[in-house]
PDBML (XML) file of the C-alpha atoms, coordinates in Angstrom:
<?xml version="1.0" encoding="UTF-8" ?>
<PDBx:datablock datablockName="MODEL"
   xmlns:PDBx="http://pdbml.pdb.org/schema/pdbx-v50.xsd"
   xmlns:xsi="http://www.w3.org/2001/XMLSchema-instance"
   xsi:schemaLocation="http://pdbml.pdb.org/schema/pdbx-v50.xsd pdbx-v50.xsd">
   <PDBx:atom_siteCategory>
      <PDBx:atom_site id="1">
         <PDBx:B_iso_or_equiv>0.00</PDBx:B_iso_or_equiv>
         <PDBx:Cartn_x>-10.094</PDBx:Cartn_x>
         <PDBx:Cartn_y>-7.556</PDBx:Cartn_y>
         <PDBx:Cartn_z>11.503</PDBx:Cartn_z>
         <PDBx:auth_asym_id>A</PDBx:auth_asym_id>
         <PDBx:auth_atom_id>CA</PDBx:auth_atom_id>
         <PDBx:auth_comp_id>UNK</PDBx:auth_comp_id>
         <PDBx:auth_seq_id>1</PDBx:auth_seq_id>
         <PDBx:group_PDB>ATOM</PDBx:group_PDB>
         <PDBx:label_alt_id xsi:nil="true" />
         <PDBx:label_asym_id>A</PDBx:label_asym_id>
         <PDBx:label_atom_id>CA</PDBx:label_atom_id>
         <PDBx:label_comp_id>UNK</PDBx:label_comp_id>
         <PDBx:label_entity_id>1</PDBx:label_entity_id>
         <PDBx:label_seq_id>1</PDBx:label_seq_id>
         <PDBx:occupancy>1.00</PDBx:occupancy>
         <PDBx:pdbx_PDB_model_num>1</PDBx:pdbx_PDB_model_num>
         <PDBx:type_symbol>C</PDBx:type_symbol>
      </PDBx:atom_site>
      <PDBx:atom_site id="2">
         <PDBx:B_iso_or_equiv>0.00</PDBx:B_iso_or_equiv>
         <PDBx:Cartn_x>-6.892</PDBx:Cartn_x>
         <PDBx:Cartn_y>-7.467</PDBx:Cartn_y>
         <PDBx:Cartn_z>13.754</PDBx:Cartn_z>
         <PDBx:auth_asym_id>A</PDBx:auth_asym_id>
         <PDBx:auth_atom_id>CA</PDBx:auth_atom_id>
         <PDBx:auth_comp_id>UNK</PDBx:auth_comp_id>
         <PDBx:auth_seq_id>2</PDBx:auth_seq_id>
         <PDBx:group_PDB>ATOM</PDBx:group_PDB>
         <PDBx:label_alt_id xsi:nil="true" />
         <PDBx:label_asym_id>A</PDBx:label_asym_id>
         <PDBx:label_atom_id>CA</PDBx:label_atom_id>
         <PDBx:label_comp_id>UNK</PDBx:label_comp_id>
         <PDBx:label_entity_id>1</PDBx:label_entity_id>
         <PDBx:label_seq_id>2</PDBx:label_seq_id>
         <PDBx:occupancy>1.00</PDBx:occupancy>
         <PDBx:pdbx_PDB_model_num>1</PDBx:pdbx_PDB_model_num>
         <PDBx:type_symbol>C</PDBx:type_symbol>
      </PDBx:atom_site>
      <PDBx:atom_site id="3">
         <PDBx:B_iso_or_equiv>0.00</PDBx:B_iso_or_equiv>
         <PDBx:Cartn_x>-3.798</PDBx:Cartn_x>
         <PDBx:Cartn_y>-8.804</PDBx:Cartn_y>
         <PDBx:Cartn_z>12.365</PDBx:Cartn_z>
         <PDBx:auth_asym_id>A</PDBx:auth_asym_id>
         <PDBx:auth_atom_id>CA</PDBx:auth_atom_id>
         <PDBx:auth_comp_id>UNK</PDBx:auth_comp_id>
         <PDBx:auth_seq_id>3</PDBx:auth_seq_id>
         <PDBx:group_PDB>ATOM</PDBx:group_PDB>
         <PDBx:label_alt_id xsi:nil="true" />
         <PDBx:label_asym_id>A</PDBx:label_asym_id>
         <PDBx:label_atom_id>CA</PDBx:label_atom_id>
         <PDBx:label_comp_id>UNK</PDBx:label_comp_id>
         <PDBx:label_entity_id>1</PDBx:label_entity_id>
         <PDBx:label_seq_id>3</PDBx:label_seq_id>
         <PDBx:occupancy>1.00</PDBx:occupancy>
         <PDBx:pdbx_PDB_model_num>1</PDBx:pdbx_PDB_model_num>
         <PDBx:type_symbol>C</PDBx:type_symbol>
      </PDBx:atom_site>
      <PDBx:atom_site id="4">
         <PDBx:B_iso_or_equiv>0.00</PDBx:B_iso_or_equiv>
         <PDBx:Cartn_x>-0.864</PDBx:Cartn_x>
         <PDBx:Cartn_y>-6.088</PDBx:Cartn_y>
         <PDBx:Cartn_z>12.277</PDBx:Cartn_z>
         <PDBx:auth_asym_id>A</PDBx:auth_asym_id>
         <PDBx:auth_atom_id>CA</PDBx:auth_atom_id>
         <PDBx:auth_comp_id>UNK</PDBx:auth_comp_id>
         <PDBx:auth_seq_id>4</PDBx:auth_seq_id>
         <PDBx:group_PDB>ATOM</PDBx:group_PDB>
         <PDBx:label_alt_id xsi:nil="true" />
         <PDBx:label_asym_id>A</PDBx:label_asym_id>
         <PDBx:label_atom_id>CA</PDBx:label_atom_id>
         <PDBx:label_comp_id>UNK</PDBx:label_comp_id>
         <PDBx:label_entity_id>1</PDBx:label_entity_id>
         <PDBx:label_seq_id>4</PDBx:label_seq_id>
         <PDBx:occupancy>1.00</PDBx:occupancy>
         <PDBx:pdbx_PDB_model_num>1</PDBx:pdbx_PDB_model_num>
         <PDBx:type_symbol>C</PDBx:type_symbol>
      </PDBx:atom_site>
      <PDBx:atom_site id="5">
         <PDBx:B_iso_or_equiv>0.00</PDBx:B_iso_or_equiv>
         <PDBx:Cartn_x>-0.744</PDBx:Cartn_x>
         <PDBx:Cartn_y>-6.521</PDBx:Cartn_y>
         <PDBx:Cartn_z>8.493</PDBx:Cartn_z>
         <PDBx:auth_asym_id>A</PDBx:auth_asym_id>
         <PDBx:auth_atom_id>CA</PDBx:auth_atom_id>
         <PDBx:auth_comp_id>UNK</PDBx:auth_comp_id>
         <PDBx:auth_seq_id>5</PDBx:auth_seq_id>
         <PDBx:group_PDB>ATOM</PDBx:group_PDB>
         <PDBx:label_alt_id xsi:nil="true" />
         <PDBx:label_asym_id>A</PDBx:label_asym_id>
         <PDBx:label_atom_id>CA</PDBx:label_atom_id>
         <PDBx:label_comp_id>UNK</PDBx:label_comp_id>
         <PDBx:label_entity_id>1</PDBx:label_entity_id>
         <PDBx:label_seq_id>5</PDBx:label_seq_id>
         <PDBx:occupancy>1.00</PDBx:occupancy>
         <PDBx:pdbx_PDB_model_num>1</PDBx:pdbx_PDB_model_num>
         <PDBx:type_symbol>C</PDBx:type_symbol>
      </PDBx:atom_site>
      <PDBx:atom_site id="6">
         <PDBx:B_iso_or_equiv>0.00</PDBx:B_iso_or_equiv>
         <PDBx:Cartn_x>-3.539</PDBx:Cartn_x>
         <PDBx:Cartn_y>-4.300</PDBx:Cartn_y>
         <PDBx:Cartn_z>8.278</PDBx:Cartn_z>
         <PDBx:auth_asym_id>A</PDBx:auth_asym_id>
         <PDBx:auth_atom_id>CA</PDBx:auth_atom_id>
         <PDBx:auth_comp_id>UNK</PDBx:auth_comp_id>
         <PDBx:auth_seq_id>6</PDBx:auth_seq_id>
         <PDBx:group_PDB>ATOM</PDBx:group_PDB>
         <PDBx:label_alt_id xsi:nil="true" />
         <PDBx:label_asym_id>A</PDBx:label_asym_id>
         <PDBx:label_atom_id>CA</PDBx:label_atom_id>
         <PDBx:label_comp_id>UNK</PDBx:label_comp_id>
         <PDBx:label_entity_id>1</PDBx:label_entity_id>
         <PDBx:label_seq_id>6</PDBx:label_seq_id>
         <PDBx:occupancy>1.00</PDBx:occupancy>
         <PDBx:pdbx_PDB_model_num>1</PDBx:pdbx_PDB_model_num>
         <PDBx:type_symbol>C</PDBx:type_symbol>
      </PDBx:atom_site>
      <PDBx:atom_site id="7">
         <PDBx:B_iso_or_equiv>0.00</PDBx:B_iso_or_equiv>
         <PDBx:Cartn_x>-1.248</PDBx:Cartn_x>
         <PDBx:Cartn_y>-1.091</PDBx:Cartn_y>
         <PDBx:Cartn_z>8.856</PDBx:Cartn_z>
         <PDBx:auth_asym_id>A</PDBx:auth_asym_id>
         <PDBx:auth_atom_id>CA</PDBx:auth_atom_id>
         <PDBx:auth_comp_id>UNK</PDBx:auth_comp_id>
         <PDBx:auth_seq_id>7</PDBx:auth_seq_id>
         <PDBx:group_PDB>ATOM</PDBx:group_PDB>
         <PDBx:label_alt_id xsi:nil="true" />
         <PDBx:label_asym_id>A</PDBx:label_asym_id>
         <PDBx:label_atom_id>CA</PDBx:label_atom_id>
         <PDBx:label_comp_id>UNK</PDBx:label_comp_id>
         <PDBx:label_entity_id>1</PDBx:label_entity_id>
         <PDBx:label_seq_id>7</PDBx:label_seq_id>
         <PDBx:occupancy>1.00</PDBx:occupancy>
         <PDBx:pdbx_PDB_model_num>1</PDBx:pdbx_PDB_model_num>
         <PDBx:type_symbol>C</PDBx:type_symbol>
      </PDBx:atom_site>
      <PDBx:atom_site id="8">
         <PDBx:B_iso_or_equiv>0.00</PDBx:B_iso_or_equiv>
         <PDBx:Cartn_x>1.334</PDBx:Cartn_x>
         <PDBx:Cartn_y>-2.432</PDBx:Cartn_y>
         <PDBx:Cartn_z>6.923</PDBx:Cartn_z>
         <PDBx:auth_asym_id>A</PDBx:auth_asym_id>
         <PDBx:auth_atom_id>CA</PDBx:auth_atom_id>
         <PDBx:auth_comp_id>UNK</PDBx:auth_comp_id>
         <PDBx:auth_seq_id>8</PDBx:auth_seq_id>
         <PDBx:group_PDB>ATOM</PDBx:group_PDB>
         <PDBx:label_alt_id xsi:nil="true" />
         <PDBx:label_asym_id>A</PDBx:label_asym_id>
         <PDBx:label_atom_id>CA</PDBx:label_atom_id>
         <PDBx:label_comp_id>UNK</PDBx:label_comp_id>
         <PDBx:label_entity_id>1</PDBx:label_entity_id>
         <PDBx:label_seq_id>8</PDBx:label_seq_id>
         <PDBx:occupancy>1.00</PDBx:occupancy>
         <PDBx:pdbx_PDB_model_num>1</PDBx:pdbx_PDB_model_num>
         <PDBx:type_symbol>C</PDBx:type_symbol>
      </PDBx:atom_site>
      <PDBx:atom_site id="9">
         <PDBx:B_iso_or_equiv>0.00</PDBx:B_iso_or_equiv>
         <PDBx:Cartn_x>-0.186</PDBx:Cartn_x>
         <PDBx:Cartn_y>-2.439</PDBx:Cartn_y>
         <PDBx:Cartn_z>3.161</PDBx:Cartn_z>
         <PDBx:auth_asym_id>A</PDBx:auth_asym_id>
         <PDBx:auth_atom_id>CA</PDBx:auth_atom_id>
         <PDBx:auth_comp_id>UNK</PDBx:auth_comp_id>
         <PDBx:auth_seq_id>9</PDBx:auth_seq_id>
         <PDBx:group_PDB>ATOM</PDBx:group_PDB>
         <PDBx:label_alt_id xsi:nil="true" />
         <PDBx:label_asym_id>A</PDBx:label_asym_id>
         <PDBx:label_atom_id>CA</PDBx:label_atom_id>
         <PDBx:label_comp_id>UNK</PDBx:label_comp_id>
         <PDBx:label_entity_id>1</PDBx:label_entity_id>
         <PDBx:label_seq_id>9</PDBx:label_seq_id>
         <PDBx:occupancy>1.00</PDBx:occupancy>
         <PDBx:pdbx_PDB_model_num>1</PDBx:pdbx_PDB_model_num>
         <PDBx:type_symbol>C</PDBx:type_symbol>
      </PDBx:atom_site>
      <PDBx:atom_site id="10">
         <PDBx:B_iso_or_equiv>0.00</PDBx:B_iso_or_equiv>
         <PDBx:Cartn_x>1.833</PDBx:Cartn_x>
         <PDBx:Cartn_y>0.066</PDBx:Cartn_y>
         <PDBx:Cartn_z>1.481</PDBx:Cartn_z>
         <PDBx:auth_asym_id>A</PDBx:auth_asym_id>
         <PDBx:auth_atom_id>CA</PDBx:auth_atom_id>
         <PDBx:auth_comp_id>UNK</PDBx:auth_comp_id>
         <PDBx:auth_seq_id>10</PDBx:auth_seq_id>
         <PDBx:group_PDB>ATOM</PDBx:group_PDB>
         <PDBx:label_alt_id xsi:nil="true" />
         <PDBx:label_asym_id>A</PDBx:label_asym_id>
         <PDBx:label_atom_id>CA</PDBx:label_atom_id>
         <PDBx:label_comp_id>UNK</PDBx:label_comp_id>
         <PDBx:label_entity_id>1</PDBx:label_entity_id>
         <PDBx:label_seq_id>10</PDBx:label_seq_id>
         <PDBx:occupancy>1.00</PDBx:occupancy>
         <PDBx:pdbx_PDB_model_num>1</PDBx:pdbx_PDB_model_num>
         <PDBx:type_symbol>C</PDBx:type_symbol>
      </PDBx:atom_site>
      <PDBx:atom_site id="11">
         <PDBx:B_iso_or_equiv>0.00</PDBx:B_iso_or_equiv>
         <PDBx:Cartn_x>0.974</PDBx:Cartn_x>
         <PDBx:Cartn_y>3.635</PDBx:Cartn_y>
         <PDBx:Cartn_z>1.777</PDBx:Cartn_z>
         <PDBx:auth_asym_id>A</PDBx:auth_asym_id>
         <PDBx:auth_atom_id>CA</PDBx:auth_atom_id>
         <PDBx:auth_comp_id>UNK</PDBx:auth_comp_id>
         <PDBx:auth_seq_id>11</PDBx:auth_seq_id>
         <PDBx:group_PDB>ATOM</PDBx:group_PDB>
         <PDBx:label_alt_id xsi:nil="true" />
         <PDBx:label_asym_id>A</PDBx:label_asym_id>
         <PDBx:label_atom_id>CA</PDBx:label_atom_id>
         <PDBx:label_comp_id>UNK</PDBx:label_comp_id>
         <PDBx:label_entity_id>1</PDBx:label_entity_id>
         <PDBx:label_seq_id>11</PDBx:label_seq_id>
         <PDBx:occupancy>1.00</PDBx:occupancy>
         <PDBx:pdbx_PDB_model_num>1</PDBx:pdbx_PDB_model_num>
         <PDBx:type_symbol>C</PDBx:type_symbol>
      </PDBx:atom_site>
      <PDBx:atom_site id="12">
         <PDBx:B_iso_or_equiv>0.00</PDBx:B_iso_or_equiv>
         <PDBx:Cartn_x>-1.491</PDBx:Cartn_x>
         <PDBx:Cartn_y>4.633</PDBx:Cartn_y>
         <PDBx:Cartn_z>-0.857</PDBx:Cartn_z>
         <PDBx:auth_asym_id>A</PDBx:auth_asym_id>
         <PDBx:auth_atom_id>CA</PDBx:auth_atom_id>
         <PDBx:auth_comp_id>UNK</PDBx:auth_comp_id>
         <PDBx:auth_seq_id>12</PDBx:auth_seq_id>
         <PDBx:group_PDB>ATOM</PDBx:group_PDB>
         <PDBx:label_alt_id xsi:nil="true" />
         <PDBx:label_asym_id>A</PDBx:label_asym_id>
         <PDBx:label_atom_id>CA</PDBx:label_atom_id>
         <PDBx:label_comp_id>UNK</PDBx:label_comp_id>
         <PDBx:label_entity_id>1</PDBx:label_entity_id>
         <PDBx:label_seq_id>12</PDBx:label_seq_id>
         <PDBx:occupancy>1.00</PDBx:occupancy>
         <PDBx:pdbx_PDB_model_num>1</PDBx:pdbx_PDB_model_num>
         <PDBx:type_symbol>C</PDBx:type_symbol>
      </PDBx:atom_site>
      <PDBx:atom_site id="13">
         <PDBx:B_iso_or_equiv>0.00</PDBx:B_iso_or_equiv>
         <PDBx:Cartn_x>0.194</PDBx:Cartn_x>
         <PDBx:Cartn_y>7.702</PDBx:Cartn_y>
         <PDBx:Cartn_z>-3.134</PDBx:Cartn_z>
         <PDBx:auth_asym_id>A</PDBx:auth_asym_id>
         <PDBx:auth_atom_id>CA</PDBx:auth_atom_id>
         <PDBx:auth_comp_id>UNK</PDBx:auth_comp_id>
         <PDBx:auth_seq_id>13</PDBx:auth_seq_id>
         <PDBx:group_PDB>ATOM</PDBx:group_PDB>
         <PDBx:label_alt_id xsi:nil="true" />
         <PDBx:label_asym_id>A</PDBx:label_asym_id>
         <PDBx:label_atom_id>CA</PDBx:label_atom_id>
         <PDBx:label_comp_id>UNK</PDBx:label_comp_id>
         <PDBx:label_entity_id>1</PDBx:label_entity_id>
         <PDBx:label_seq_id>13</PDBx:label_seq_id>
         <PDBx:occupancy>1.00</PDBx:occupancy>
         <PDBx:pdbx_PDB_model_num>1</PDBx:pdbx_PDB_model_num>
         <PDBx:type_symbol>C</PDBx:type_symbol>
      </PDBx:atom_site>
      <PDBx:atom_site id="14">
         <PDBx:B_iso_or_equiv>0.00</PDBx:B_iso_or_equiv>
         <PDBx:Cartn_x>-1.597</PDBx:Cartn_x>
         <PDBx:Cartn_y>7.370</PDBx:Cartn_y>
         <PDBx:Cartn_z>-6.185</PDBx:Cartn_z>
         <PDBx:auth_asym_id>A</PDBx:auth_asym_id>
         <PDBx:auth_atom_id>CA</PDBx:auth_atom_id>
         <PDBx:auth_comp_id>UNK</PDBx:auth_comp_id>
         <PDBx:auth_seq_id>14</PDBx:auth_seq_id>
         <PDBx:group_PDB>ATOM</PDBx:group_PDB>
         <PDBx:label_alt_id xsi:nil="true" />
         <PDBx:label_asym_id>A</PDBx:label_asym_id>
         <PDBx:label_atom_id>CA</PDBx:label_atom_id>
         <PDBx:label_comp_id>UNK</PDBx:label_comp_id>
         <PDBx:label_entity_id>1</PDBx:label_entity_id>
         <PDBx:label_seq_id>14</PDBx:label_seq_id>
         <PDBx:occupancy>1.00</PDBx:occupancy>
         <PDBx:pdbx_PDB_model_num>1</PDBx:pdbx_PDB_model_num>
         <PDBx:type_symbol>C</PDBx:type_symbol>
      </PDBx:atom_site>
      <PDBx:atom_site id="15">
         <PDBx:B_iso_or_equiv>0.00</PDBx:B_iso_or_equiv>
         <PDBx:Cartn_x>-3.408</PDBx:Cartn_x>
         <PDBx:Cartn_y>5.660</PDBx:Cartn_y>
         <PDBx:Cartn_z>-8.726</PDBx:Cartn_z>
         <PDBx:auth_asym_id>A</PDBx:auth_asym_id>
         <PDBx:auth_atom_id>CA</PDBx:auth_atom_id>
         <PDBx:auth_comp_id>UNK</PDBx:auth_comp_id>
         <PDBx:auth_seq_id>15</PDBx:auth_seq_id>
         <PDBx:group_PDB>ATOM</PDBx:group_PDB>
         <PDBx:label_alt_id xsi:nil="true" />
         <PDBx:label_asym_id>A</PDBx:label_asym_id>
         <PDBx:label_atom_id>CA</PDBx:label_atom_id>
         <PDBx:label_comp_id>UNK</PDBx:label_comp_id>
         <PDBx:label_entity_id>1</PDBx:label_entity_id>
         <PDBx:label_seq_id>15</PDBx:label_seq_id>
         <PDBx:occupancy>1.00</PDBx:occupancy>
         <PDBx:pdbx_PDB_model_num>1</PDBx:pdbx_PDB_model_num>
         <PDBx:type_symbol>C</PDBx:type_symbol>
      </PDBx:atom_site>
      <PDBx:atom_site id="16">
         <PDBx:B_iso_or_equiv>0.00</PDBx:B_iso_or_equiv>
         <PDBx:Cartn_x>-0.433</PDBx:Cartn_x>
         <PDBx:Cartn_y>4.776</PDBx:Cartn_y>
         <PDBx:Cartn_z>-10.682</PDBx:Cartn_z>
         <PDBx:auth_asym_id>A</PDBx:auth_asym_id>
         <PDBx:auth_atom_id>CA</PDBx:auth_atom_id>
         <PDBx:auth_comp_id>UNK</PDBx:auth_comp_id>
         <PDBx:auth_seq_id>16</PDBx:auth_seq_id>
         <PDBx:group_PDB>ATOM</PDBx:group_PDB>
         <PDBx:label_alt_id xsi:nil="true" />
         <PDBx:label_asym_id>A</PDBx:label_asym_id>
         <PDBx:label_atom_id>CA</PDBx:label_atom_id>
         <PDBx:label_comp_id>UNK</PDBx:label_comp_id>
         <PDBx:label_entity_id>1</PDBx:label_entity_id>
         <PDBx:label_seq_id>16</PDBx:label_seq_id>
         <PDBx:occupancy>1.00</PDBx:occupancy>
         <PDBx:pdbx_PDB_model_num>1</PDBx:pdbx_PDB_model_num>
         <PDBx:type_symbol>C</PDBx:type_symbol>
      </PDBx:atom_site>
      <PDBx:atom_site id="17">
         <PDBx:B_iso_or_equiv>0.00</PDBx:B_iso_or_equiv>
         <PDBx:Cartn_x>0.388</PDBx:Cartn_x>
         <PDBx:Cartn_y>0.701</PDBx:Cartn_y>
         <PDBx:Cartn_z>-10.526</PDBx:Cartn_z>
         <PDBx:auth_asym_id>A</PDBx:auth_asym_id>
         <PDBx:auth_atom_id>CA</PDBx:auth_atom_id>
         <PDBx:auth_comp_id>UNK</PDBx:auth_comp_id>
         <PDBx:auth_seq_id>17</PDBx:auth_seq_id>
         <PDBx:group_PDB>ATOM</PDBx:group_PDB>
         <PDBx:label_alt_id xsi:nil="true" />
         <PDBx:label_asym_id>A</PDBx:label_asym_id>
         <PDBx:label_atom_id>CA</PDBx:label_atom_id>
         <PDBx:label_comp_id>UNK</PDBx:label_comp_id>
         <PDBx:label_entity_id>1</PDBx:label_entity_id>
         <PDBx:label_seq_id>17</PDBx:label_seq_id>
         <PDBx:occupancy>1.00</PDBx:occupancy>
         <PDBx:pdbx_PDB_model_num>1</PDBx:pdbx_PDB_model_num>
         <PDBx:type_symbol>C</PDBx:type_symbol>
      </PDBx:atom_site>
      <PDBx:atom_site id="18">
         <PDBx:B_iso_or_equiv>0.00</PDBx:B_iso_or_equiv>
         <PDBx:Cartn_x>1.907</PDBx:Cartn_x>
         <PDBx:Cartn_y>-0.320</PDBx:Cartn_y>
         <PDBx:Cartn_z>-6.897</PDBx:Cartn_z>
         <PDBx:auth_asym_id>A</PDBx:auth_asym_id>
         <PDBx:auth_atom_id>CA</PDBx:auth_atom_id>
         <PDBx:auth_comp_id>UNK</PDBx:auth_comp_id>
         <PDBx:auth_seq_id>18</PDBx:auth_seq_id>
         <PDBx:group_PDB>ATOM</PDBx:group_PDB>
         <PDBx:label_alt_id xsi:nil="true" />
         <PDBx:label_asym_id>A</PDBx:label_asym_id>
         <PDBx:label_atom_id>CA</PDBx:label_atom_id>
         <PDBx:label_comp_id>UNK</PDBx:label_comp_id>
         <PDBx:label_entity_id>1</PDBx:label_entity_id>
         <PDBx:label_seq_id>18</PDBx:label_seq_id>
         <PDBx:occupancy>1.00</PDBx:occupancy>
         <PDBx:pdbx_PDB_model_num>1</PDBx:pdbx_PDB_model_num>
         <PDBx:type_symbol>C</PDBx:type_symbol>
      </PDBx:atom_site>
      <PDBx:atom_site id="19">
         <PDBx:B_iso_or_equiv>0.00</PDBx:B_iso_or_equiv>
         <PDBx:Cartn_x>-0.109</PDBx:Cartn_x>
         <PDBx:Cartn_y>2.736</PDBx:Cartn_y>
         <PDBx:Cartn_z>-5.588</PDBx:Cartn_z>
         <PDBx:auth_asym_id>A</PDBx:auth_asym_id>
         <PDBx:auth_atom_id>CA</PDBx:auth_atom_id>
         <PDBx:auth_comp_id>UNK</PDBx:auth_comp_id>
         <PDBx:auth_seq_id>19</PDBx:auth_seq_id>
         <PDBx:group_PDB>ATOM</PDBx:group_PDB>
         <PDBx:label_alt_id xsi:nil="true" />
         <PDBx:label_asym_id>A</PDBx:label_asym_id>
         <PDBx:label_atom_id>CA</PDBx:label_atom_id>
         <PDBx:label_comp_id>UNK</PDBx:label_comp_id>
         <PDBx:label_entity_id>1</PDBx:label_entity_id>
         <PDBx:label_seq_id>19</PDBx:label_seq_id>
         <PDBx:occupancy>1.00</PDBx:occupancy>
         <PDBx:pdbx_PDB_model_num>1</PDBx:pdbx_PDB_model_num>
         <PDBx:type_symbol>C</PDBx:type_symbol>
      </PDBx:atom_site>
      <PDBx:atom_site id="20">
         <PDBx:B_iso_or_equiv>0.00</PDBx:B_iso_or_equiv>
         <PDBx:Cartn_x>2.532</PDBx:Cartn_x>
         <PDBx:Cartn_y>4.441</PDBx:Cartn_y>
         <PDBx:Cartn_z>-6.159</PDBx:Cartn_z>
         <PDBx:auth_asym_id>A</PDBx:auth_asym_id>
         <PDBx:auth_atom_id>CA</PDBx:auth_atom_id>
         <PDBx:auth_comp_id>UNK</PDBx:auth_comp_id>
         <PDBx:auth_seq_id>20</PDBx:auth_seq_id>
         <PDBx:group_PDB>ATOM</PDBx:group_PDB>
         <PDBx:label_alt_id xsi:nil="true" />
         <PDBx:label_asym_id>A</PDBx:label_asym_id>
         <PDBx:label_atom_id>CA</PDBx:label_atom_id>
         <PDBx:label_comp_id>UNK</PDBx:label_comp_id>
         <PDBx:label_entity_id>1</PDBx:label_entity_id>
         <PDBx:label_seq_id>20</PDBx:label_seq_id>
         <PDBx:occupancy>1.00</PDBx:occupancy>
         <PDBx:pdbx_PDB_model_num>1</PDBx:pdbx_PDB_model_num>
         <PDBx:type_symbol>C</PDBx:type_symbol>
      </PDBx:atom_site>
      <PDBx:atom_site id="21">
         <PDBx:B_iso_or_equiv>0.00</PDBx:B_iso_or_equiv>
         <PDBx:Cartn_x>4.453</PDBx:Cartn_x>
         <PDBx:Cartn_y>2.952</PDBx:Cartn_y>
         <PDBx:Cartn_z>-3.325</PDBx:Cartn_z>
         <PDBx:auth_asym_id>A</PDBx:auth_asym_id>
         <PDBx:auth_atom_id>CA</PDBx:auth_atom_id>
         <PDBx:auth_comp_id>UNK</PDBx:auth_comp_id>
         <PDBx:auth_seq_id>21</PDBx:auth_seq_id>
         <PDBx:group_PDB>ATOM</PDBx:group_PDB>
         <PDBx:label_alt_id xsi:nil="true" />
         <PDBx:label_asym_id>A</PDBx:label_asym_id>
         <PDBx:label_atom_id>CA</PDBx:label_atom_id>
         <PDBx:label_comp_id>UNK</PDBx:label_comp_id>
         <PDBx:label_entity_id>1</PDBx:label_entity_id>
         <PDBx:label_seq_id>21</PDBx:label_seq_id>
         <PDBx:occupancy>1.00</PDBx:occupancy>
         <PDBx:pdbx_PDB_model_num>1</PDBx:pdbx_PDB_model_num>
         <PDBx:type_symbol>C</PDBx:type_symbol>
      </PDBx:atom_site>
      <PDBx:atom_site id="22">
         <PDBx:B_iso_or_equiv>0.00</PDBx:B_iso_or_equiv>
         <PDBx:Cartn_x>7.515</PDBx:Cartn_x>
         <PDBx:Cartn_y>1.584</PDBx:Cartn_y>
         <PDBx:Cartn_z>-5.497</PDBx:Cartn_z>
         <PDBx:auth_asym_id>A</PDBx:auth_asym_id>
         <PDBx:auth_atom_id>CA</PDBx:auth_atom_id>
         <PDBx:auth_comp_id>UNK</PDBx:auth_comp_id>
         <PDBx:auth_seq_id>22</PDBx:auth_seq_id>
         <PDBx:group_PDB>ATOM</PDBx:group_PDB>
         <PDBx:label_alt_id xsi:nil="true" />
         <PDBx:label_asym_id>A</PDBx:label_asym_id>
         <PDBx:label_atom_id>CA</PDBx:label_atom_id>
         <PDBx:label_comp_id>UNK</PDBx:label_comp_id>
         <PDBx:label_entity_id>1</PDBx:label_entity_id>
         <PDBx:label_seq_id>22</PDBx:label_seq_id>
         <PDBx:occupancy>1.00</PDBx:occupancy>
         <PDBx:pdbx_PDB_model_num>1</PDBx:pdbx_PDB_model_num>
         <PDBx:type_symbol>C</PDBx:type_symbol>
      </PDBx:atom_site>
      <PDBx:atom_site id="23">
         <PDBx:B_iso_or_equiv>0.00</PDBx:B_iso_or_equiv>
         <PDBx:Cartn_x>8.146</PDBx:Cartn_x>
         <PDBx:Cartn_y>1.039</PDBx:Cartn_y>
         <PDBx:Cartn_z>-9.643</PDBx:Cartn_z>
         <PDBx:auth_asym_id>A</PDBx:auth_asym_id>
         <PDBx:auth_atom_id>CA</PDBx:auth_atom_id>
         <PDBx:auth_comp_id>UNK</PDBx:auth_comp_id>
         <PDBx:auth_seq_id>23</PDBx:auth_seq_id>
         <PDBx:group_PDB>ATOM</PDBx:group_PDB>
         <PDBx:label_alt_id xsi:nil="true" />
         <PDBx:label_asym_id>A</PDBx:label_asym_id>
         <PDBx:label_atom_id>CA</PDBx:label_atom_id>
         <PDBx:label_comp_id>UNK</PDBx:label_comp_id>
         <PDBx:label_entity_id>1</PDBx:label_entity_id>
         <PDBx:label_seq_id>23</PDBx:label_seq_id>
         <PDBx:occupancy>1.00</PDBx:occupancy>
         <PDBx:pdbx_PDB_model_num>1</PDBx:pdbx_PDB_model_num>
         <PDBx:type_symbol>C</PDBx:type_symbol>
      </PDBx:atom_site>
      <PDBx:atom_site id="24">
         <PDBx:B_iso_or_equiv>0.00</PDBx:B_iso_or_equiv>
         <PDBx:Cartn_x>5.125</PDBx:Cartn_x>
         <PDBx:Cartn_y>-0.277</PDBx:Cartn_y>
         <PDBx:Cartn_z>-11.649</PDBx:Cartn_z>
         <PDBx:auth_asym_id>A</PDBx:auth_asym_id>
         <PDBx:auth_atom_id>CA</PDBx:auth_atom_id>
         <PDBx:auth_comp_id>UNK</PDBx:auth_comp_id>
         <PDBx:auth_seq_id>24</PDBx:auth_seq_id>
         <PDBx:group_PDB>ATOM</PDBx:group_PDB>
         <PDBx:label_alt_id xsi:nil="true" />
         <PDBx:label_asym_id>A</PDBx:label_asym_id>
         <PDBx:label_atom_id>CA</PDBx:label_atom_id>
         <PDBx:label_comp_id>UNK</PDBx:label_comp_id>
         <PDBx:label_entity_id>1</PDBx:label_entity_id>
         <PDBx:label_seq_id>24</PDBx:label_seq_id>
         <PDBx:occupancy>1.00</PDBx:occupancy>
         <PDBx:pdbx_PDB_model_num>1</PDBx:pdbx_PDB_model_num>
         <PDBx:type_symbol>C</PDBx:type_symbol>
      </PDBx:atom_site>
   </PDBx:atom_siteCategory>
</PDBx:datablock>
C-alpha cells in the first residue's frame, strides 16, 4: 500500500516485453 517502490515500477510505454521501458 505505501512503500516508495510503488512509483518506481518502470514507466509503462507499451505492450511490447519490459513495457517497453528497456530491450525485450
Amino acid at each position: 500500500k505505501k512503500s516508495r517502490d510503488n512509483g518506481r515500477t518502470p514507466v509503462q510505454w507499451s505492450d511490447a516485453p519490459n513495457a517497453g521501458f528497456t530491450g525485450p
